[in-house]
PDB file of N, CA and C in Angstrom:
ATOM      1  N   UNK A   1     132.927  40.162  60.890  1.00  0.00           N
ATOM      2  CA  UNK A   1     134.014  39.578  60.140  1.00  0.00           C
ATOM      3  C   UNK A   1     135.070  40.652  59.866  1.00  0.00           C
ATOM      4  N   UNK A   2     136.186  40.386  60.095  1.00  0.00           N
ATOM      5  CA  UNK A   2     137.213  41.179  59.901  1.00  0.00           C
ATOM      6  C   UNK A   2     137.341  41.386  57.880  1.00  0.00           C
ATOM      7  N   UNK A   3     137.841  42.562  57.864  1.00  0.00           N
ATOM      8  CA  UNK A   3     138.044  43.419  56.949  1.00  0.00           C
ATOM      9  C   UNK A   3     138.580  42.676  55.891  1.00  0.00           C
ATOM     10  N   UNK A   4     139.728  42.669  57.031  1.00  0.00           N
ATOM     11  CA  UNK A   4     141.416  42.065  56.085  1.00  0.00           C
ATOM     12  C   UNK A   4     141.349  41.222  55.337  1.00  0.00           C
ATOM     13  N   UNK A   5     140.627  40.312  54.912  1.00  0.00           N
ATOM     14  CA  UNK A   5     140.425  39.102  53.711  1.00  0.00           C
ATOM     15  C   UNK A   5     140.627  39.938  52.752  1.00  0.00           C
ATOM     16  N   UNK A   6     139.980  40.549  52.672  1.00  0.00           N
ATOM     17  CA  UNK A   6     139.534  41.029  51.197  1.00  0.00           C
ATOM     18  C   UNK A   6     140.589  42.662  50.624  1.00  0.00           C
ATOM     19  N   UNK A   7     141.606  42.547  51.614  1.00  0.00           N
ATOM     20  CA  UNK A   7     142.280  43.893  51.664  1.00  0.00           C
ATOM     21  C   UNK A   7     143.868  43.450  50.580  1.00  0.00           C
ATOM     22  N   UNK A   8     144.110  43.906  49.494  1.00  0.00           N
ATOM     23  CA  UNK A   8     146.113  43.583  48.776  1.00  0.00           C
ATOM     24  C   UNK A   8     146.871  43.679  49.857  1.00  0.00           C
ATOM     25  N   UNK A   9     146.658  44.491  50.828  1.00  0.00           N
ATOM     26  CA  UNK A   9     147.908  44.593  51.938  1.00  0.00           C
ATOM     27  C   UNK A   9     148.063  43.261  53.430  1.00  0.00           C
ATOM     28  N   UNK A  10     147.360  42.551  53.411  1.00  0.00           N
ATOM     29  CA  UNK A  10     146.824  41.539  53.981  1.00  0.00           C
ATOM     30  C   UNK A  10     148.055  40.695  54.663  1.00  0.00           C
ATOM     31  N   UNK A  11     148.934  40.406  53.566  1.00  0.00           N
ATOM     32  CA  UNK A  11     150.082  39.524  53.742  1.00  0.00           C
ATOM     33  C   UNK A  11     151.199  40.379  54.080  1.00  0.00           C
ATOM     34  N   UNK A  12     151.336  41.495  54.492  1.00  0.00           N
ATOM     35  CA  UNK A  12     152.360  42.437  55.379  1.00  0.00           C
ATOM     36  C   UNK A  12     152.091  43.595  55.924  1.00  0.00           C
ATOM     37  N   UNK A  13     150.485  43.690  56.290  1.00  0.00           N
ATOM     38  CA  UNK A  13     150.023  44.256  57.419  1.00  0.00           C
ATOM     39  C   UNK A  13     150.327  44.207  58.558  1.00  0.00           C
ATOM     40  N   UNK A  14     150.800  45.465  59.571  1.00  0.00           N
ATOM     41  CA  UNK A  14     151.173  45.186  60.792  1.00  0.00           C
ATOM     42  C   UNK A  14     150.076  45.201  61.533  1.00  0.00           C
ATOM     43  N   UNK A  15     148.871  45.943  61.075  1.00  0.00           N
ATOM     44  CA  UNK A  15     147.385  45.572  62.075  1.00  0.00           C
ATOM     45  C   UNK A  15     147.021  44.175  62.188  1.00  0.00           C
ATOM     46  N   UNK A  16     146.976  43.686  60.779  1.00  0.00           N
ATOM     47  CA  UNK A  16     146.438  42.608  60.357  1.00  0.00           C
ATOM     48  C   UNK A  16     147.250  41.170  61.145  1.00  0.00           C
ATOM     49  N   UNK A  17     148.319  41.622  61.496  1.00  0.00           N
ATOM     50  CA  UNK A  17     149.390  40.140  62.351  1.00  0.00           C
ATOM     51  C   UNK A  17     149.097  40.497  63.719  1.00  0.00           C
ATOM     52  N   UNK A  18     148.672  42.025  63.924  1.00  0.00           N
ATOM     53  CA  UNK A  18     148.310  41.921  65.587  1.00  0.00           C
ATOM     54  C   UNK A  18     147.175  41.003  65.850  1.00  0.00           C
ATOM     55  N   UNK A  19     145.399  41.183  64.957  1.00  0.00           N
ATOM     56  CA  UNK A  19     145.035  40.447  64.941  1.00  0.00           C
ATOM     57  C   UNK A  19     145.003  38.920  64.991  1.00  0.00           C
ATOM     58  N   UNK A  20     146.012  38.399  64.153  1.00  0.00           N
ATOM     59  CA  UNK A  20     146.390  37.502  64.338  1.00  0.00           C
ATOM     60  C   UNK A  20     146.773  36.981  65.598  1.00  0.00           C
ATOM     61  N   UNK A  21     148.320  37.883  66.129  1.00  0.00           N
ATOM     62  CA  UNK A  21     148.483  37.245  67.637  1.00  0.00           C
ATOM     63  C   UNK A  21     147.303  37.169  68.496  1.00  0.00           C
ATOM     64  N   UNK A  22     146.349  37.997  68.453  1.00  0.00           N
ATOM     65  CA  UNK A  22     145.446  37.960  69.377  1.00  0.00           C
ATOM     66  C   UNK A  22     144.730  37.103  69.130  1.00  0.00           C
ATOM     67  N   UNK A  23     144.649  36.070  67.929  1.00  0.00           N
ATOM     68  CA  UNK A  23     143.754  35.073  67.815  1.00  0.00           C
ATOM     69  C   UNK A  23     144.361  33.739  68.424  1.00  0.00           C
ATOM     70  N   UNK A  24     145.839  33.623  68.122  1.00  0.00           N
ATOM     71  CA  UNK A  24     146.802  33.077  68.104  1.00  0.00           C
ATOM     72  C   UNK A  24     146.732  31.841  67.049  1.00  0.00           C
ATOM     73  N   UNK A  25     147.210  32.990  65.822  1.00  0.00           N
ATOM     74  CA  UNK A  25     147.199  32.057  64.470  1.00  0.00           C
ATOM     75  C   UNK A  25     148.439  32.509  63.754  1.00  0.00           C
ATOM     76  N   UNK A  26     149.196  32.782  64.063  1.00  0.00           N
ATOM     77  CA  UNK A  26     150.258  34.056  63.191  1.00  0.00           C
ATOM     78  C   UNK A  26     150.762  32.548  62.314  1.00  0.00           C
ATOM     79  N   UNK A  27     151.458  32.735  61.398  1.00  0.00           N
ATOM     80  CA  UNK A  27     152.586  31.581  60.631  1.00  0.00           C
ATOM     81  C   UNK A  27     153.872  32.477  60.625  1.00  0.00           C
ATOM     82  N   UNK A  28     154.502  32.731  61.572  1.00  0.00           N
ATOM     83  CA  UNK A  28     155.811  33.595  61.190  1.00  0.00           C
ATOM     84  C   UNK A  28     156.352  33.326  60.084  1.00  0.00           C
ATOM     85  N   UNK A  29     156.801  32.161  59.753  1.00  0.00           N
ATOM     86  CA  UNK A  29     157.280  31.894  58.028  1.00  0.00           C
ATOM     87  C   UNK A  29     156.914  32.428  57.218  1.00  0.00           C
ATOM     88  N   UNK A  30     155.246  32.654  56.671  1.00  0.00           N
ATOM     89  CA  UNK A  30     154.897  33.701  55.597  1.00  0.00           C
ATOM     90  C   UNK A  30     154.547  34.664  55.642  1.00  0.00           C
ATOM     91  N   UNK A  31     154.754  35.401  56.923  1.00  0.00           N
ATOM     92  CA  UNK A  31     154.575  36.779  57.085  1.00  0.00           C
ATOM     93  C   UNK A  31     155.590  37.940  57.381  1.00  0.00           C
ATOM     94  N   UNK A  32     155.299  38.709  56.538  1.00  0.00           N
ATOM     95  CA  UNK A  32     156.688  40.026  57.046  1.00  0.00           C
ATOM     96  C   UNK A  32     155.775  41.227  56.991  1.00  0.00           C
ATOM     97  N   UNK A  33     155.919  42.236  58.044  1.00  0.00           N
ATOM     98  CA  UNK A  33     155.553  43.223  58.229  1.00  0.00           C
ATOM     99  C   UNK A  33     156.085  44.129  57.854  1.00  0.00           C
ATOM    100  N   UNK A  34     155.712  44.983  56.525  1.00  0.00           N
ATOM    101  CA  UNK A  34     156.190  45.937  55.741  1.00  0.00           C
ATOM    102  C   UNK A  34     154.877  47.219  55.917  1.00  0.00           C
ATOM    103  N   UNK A  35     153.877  46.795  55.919  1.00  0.00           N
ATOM    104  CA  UNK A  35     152.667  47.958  55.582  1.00  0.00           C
ATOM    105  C   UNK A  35     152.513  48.234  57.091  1.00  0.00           C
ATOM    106  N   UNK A  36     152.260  49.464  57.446  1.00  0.00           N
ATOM    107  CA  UNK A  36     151.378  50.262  58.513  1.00  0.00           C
ATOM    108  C   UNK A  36     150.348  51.153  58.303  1.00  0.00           C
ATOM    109  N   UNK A  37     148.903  50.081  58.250  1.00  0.00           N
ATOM    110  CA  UNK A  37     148.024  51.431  57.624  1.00  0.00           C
ATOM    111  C   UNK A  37     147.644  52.416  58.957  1.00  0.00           C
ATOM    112  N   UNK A  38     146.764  53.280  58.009  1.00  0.00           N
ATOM    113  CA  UNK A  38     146.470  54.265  59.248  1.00  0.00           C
ATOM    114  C   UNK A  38     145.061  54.218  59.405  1.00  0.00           C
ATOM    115  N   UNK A  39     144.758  55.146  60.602  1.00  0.00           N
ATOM    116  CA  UNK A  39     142.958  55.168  61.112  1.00  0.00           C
ATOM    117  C   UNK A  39     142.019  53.960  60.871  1.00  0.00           C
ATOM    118  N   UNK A  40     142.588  52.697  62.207  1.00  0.00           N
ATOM    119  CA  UNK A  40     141.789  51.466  62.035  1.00  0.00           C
ATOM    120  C   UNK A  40     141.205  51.786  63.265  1.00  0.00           C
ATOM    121  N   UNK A  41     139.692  50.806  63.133  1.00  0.00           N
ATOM    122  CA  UNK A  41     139.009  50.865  64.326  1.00  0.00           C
ATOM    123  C   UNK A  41     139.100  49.219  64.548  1.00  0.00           C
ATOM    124  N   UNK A  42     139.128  48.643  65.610  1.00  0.00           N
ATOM    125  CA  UNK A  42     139.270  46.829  65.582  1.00  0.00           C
ATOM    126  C   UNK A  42     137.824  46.846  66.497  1.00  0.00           C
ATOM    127  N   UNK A  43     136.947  45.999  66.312  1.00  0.00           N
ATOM    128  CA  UNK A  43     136.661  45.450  67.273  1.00  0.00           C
ATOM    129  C   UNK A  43     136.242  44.394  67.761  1.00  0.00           C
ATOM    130  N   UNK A  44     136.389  44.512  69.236  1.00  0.00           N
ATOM    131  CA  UNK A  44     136.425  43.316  70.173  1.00  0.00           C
ATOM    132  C   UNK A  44     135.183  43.003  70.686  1.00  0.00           C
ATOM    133  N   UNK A  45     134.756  41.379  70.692  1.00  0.00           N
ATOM    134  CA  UNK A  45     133.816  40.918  70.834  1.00  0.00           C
ATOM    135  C   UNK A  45     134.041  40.055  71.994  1.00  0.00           C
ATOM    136  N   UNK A  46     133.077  40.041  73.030  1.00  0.00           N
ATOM    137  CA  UNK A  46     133.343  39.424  74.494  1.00  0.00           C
ATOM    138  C   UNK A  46     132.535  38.737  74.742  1.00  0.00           C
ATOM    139  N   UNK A  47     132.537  36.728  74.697  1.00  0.00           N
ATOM    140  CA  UNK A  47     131.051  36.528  74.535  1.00  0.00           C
ATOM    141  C   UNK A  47     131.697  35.431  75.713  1.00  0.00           C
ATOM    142  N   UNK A  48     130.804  35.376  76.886  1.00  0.00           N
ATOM    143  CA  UNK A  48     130.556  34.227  78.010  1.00  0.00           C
ATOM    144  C   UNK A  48     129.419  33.375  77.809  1.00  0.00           C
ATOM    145  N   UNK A  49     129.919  32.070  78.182  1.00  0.00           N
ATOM    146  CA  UNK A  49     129.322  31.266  78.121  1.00  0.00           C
ATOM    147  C   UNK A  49     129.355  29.946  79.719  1.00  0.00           C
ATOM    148  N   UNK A  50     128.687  30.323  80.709  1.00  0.00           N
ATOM    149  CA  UNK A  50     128.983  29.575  81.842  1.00  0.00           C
ATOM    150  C   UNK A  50     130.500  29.836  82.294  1.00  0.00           C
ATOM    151  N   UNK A  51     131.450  28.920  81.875  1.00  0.00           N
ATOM    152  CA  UNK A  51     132.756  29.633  82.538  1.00  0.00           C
ATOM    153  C   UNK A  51     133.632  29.794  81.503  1.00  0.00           C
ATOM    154  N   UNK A  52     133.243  29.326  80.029  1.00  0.00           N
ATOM    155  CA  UNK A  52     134.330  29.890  78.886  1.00  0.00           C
ATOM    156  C   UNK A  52     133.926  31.553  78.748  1.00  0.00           C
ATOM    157  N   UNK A  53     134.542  31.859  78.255  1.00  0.00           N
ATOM    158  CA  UNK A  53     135.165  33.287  77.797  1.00  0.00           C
ATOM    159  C   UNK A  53     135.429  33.531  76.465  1.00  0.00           C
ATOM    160  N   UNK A  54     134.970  33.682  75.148  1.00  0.00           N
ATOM    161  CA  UNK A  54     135.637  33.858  73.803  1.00  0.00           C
ATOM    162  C   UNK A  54     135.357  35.674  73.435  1.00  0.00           C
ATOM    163  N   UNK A  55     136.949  35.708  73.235  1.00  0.00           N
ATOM    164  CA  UNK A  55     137.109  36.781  72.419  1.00  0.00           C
ATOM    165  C   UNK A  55     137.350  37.300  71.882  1.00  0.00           C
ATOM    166  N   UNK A  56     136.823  37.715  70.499  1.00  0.00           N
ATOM    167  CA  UNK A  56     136.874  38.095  68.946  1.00  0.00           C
ATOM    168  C   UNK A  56     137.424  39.042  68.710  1.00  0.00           C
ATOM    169  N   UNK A  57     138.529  39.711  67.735  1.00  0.00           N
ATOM    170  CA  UNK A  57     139.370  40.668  67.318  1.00  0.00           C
ATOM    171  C   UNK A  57     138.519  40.652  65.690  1.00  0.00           C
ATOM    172  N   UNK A  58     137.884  42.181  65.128  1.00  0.00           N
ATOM    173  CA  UNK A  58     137.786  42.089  63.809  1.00  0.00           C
ATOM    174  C   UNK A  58     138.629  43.402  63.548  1.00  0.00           C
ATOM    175  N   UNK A  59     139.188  43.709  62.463  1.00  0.00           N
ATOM    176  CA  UNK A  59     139.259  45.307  62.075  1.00  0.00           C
ATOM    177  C   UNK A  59     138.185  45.205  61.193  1.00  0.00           C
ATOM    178  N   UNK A  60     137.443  46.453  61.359  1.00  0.00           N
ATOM    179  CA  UNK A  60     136.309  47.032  61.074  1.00  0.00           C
ATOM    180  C   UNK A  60     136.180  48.148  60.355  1.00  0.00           C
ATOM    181  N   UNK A  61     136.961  48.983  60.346  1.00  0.00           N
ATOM    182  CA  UNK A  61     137.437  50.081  59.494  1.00  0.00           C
ATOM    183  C   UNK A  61     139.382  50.007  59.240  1.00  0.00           C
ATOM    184  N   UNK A  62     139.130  50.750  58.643  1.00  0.00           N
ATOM    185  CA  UNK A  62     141.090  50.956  57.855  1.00  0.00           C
ATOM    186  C   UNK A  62     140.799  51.686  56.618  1.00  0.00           C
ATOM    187  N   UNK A  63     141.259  53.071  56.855  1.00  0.00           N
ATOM    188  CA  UNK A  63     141.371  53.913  56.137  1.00  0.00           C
ATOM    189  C   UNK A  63     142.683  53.391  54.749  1.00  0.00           C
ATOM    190  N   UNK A  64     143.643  52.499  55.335  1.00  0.00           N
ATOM    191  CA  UNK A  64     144.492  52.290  53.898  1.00  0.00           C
ATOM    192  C   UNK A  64     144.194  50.988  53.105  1.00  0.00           C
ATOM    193  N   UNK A  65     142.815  50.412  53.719  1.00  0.00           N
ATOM    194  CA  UNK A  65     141.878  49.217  52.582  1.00  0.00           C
ATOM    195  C   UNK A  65     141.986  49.340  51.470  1.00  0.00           C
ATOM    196  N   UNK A  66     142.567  48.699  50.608  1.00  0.00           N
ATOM    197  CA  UNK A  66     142.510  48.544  49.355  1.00  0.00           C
ATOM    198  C   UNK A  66     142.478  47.487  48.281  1.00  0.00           C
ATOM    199  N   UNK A  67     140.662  47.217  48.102  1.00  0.00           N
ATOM    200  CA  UNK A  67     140.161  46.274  47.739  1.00  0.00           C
ATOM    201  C   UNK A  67     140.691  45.053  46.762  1.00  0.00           C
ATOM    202  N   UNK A  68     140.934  43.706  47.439  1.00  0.00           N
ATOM    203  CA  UNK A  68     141.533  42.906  46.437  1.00  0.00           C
ATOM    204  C   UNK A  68     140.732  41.606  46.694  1.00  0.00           C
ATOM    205  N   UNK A  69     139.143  41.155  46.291  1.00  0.00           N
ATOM    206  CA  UNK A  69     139.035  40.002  46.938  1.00  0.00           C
ATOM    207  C   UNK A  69     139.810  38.398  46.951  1.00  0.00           C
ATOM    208  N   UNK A  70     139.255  37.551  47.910  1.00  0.00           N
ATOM    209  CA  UNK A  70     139.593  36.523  48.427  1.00  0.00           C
ATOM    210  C   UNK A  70     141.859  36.476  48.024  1.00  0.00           C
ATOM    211  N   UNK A  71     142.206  37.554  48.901  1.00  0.00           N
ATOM    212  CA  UNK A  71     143.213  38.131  48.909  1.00  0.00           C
ATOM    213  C   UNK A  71     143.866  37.014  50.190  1.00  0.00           C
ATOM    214  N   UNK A  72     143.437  36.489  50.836  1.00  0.00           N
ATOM    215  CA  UNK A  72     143.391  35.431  51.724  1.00  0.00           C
ATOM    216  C   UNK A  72     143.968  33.989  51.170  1.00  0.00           C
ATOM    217  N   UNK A  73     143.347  33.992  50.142  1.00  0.00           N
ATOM    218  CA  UNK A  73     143.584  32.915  49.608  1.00  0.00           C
ATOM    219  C   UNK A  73     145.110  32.702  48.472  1.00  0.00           C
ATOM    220  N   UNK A  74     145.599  33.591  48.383  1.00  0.00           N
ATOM    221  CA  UNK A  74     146.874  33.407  47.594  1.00  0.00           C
ATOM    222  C   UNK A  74     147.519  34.162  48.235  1.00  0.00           C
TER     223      UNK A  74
END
């Protein structure tokens, strides 16, 4: 599970909207990219299944985390 839920910087993270594109969930309307944290590790999960393909983006580390839970939700 990705990090970012639970992170204050969540809603103008520039890691956190890459994730996003890569999920392809962004809402351009409520998002603005103001924060750039530093020293993230993301990772990518590659799971086959016959001929689908799914693959998972988490950040996993982020050195500029700074704990705010269910930060997601408002």
């Amino acid at each position: 599970m990705c990090i970012c839920i639970n992170c204050r910087h969540l809603k103008k993270c520039k890691t956190y909207k890459f994730i996003q594109e890569q999920h392809e969930s962004t809402n351009e309307e409520n998002y603005t990219t103001l924060f750039y944290p530093s020293d993230n590790i993301i990772s990518i999960s590659i799971n086959r299944y016959k001929i689908n393909t799914l693959i998972d983006w988490d950040l996993k580390e982020c050195s500029s985390f700074t704990e705010k839970p269910n930060s997601w939700t408002t």
